[in-house]
C-alpha atoms as a PDB file:
ATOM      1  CA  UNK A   1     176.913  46.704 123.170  1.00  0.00           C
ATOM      2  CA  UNK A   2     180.348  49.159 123.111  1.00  0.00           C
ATOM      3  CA  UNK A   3     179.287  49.817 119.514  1.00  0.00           C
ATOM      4  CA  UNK A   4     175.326  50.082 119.629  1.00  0.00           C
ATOM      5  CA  UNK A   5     175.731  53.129 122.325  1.00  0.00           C
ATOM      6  CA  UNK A   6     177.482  55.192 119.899  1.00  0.00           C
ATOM      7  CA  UNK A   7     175.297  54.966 117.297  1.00  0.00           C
ATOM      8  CA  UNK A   8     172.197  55.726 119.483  1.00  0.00           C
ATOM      9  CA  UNK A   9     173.859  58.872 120.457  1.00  0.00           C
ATOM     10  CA  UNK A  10     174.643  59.170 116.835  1.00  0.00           C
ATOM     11  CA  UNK A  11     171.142  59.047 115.698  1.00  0.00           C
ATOM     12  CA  UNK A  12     169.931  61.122 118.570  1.00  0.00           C
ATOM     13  CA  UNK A  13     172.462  64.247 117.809  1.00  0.00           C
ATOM     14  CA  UNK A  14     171.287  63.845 113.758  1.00  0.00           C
ATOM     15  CA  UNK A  15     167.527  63.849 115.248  1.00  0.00           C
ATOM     16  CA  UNK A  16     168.209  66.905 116.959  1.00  0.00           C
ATOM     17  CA  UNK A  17     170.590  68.877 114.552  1.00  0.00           C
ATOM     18  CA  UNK A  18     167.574  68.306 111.878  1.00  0.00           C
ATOM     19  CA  UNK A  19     165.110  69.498 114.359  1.00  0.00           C
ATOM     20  CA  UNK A  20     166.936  72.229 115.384  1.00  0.00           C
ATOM     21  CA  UNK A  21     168.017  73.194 111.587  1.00  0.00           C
ATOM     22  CA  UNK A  22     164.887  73.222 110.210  1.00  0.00           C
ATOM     23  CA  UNK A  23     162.744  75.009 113.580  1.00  0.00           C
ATOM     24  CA  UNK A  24     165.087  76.723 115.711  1.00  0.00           C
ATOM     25  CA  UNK A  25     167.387  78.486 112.851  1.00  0.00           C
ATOM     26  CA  UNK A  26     164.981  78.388 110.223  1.00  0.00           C
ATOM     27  CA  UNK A  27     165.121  82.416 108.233  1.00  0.00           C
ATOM     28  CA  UNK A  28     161.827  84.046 108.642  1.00  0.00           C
ATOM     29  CA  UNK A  29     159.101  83.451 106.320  1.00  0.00           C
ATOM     30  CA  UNK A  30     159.700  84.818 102.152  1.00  0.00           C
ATOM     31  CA  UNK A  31     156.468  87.081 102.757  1.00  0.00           C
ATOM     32  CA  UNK A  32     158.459  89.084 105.480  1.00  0.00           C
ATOM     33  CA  UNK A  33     161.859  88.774 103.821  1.00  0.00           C
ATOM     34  CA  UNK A  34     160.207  90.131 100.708  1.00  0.00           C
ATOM     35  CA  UNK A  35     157.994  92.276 102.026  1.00  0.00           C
ATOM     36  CA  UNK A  36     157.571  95.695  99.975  1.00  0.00           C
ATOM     37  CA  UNK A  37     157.778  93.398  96.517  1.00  0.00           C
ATOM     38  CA  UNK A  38     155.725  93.276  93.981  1.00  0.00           C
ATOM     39  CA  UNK A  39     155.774  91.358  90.799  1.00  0.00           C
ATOM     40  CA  UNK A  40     153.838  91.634  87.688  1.00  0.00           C
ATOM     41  CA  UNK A  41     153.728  90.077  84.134  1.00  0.00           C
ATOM     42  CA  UNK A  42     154.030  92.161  80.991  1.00  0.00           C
ATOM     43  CA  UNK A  43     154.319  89.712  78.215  1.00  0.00           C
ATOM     44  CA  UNK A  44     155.442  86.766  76.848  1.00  0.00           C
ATOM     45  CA  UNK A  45     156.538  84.818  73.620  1.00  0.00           C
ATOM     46  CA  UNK A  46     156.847  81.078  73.221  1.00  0.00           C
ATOM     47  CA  UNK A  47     158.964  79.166  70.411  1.00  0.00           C
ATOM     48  CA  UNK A  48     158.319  75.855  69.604  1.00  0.00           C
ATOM     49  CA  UNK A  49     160.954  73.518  70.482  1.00  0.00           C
ATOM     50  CA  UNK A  50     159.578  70.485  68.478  1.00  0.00           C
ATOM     51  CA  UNK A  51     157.584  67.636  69.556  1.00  0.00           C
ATOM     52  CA  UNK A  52     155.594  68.712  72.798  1.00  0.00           C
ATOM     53  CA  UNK A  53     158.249  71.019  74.031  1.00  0.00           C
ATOM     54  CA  UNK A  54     157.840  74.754  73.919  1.00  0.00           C
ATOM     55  CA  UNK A  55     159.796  77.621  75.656  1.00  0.00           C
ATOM     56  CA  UNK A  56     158.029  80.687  77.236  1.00  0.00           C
ATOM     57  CA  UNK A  57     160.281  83.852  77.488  1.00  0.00           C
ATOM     58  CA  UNK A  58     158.353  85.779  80.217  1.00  0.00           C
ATOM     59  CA  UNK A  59     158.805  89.371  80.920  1.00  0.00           C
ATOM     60  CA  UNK A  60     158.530  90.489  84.443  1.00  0.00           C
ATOM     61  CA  UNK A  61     158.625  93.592  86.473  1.00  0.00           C
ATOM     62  CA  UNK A  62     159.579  93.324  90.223  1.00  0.00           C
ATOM     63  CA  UNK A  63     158.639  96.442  92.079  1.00  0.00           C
ATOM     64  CA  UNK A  64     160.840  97.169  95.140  1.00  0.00           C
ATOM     65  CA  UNK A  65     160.291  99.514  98.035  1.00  0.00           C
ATOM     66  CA  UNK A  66     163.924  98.913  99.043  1.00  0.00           C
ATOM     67  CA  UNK A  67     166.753  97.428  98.140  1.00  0.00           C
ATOM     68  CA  UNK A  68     167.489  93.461  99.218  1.00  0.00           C
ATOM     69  CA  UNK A  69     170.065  90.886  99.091  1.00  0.00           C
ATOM     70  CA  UNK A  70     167.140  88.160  98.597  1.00  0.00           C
ATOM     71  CA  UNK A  71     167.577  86.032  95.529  1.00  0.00           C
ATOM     72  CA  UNK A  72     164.185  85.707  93.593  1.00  0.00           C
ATOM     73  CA  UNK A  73     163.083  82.502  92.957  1.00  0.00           C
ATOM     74  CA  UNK A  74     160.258  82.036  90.119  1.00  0.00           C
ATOM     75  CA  UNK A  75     158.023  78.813  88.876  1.00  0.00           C
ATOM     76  CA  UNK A  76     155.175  78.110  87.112  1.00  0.00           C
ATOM     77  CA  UNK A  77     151.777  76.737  88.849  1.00  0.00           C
ATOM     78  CA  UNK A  78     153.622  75.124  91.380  1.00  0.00           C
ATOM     79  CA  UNK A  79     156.993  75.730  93.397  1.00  0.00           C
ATOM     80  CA  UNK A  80     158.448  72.215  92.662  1.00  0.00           C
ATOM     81  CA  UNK A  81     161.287  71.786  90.702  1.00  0.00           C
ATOM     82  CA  UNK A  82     159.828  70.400  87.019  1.00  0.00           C
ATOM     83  CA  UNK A  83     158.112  74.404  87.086  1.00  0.00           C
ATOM     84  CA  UNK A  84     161.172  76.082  87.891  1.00  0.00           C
ATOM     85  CA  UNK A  85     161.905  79.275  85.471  1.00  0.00           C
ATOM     86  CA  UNK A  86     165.331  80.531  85.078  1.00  0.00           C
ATOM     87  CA  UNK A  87     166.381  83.915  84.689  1.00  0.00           C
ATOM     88  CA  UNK A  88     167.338  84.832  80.943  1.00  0.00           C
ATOM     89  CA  UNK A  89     170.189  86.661  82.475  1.00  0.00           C
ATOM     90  CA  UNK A  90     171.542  83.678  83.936  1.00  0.00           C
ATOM     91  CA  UNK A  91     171.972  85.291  87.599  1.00  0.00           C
ATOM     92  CA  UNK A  92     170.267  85.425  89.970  1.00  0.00           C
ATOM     93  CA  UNK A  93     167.299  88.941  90.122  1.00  0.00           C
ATOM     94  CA  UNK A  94     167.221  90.879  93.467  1.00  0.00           C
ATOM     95  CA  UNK A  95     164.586  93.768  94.107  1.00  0.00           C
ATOM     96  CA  UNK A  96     165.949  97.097  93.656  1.00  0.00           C
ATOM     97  CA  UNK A  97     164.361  99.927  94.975  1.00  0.00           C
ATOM     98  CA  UNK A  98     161.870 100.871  92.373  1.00  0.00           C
ATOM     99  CA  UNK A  99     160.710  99.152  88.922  1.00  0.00           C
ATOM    100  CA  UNK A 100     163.000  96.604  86.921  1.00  0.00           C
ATOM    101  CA  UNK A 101     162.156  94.331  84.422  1.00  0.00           C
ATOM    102  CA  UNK A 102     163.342  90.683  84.704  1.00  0.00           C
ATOM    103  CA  UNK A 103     163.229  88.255  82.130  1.00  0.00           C
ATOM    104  CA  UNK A 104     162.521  84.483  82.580  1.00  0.00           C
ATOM    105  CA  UNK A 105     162.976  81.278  80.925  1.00  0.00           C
ATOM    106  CA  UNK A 106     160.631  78.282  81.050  1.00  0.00           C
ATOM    107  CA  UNK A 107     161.610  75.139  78.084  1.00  0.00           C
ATOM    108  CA  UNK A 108     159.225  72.930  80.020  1.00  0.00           C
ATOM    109  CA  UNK A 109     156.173  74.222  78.589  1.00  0.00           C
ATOM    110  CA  UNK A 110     153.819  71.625  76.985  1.00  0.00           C
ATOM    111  CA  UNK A 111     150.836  71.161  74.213  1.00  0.00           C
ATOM    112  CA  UNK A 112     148.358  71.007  77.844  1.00  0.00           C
ATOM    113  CA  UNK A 113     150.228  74.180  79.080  1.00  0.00           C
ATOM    114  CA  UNK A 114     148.965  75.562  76.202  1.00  0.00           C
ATOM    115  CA  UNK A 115     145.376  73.830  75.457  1.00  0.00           C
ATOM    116  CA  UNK A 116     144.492  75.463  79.403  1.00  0.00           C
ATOM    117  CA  UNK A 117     146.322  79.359  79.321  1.00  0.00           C
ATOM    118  CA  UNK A 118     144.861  80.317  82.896  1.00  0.00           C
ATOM    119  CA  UNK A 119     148.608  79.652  84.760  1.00  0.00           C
ATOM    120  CA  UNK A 120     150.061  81.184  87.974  1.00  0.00           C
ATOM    121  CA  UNK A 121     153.636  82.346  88.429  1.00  0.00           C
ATOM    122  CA  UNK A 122     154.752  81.502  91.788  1.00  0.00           C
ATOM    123  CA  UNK A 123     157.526  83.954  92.885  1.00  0.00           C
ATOM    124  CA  UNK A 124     159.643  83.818  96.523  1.00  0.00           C
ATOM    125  CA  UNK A 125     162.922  82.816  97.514  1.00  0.00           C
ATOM    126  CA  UNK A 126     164.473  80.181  96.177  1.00  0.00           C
ATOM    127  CA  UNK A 127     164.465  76.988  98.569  1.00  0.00           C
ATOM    128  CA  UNK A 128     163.865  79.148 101.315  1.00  0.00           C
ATOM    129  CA  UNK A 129     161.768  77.337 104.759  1.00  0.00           C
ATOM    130  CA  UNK A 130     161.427  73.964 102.927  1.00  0.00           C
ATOM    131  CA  UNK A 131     163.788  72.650 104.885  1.00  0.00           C
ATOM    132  CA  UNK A 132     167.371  70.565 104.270  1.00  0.00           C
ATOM    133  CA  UNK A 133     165.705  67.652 103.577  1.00  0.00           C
ATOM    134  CA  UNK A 134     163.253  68.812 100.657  1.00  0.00           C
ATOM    135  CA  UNK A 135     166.288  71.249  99.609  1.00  0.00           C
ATOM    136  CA  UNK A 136     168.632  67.854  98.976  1.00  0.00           C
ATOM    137  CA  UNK A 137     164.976  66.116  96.973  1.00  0.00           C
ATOM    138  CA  UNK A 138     164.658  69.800  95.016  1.00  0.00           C
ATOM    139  CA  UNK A 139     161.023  69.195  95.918  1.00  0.00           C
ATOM    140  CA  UNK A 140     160.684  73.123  96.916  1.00  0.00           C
ATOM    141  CA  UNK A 141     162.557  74.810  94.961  1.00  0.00           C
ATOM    142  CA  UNK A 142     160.307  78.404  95.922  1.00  0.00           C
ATOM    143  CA  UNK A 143     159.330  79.246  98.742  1.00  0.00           C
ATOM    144  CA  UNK A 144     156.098  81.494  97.982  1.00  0.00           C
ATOM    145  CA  UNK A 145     155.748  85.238  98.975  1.00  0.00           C
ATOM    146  CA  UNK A 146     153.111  85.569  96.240  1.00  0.00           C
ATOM    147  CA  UNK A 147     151.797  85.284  92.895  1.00  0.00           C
ATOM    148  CA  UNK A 148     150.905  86.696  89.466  1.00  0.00           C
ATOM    149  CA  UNK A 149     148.592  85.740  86.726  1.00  0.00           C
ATOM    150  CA  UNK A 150     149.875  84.648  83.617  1.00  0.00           C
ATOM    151  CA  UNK A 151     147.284  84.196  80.420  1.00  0.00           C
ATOM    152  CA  UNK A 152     148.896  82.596  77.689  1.00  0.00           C
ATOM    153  CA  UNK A 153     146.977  82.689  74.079  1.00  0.00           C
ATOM    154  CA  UNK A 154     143.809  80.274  74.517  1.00  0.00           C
ATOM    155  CA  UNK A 155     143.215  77.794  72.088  1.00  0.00           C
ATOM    156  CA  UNK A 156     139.782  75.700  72.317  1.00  0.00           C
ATOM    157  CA  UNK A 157     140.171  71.964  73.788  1.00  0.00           C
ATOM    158  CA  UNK A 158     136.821  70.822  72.358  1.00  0.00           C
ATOM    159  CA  UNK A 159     135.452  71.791  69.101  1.00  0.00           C
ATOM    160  CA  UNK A 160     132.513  74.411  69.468  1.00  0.00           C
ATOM    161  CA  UNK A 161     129.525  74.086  67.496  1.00  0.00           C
ATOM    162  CA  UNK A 162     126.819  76.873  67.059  1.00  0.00           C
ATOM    163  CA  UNK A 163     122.776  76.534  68.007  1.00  0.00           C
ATOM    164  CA  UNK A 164     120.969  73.082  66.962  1.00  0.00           C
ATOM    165  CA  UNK A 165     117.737  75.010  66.494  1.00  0.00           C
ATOM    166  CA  UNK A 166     114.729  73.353  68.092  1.00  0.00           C
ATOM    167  CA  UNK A 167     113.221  69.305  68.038  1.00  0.00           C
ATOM    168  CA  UNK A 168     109.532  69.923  67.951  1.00  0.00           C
ATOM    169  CA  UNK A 169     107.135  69.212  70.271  1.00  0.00           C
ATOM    170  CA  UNK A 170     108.309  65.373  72.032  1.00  0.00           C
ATOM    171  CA  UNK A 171     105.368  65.566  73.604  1.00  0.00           C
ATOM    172  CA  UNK A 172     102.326  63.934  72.138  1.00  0.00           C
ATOM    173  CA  UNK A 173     104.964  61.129  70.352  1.00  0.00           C
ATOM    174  CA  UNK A 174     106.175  59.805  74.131  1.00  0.00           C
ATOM    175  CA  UNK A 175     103.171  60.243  76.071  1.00  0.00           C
ATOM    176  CA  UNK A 176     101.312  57.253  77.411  1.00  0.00           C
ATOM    177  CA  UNK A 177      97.917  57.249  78.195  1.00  0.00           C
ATOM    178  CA  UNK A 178      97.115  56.443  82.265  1.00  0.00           C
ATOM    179  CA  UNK A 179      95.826  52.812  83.065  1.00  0.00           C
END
C-alpha cells in the first residue's frame, strides 16, 4: 500500500503536467505567429533517383511584412512526417521583411506523385500546437498557417482514345413487339 500511493500521485502529476503542457502553455496558433506571411511557388525540377524515387527541388518565395524568429516548416499534401521537405540550405528559413526566395528539398517523391500533379504545399511552423506527445511520434511535423499550389508536369494515367464515331440505329434490331 506504502508503494501504490506514490505512484498514484505519480501518475496524477504526469496527467496534469501533460494537460497543462499541451493547454495551458501551449504558443498561440502558426496563423497568428505567422501572420503577415505569404508563400508562393515559382518552380520546380525533379531528378530521378532510380526505381520509384524522385527528388523535387522546389523554389519558394516567402513574403514577410516583418521580420520573425519563427522557423518555417514545409511538407507536401500533408503535415506528417513521410511529406516533410527540407530546406536546400540546410537551416532552418525565417520571414524577413519583404520577398526571399527559399529553396526546398523533397527525395520522397514517387511514380503516383507524379501520375496525379495537382499537390499542396503545406507551410507553418515546424511541430508547433501538436503537442509533446505527437512531437516524440513525428506525426505533426507542421503545424499549418497555410498553403500553396504546386502543379507538377501531368502525365495521363489512362490511355486516351479519340471519337468512336456512331453505331447505327439499335433500334429496330432490339425492339420487341408488345404481347
Amino acid at each position: 500500500m506504502r508503494l501504490l500511493t506514490p505512484l498514484i500521485g505519480l501518475a496524477i502529476a504526469v496527467a496534469i503536467g501533460v494537460v497543462a503542457w499541451t493547454n495551458v502553455f501551449r504558443p498561440p496558433p502558426a496563423t497568428a505567429r505567422l501572420a503577415g506571411v505569404i508563400v508562393g511557388v515559382l518552380g520546380y525540377t525533379i531528378d530521378d533517383l532510380g526505381g520509384d524515387r524522385h527528388r523535387l527541388n522546389l523554389t519558394t518565395t516567402v513574403t514577410s511584412t516583418r521580420d520573425l524568429e519563427e522557423c518555417l516548416g514545409f511538407a507536401l499534401d500533408e503535415p506528417f512526417a513521410g511529406r516533410r521537405l527540407r530546406p536546400g540550405t540546410g537551416e532552418c528559413p525565417r520571414p524577413r521583411a519583404g520577398r526571399q526566395t527559399v529553396r526546398l528539398v523533397f527525395e520522397g517523391l514517387t511514380e503516383d506523385d507524379l501520375r496525379f500533379p495537382s499537390h499542396t504545399l503545406v507551410w507553418g511552423v515546424p511541430g508547433g500546437r501538436c503537442g509533446p506527445i505527437l512531437g516524440v511520434l513525428g506525426v505533426c511535423v507542421v503545424e499549418q498557417a497555410g498553403t500553396a499550389a504546386v502543379e507538377l508536369p501531368s502525365t495521363q494515367v489512362l490511355p486516351s482514345f479519340g471519337g468512336f464515331g456512331s453505331f447505327g440505329p439499335l433500334g429496330p434490331y432490339f425492339s420487341f413487339p408488345p404481347p
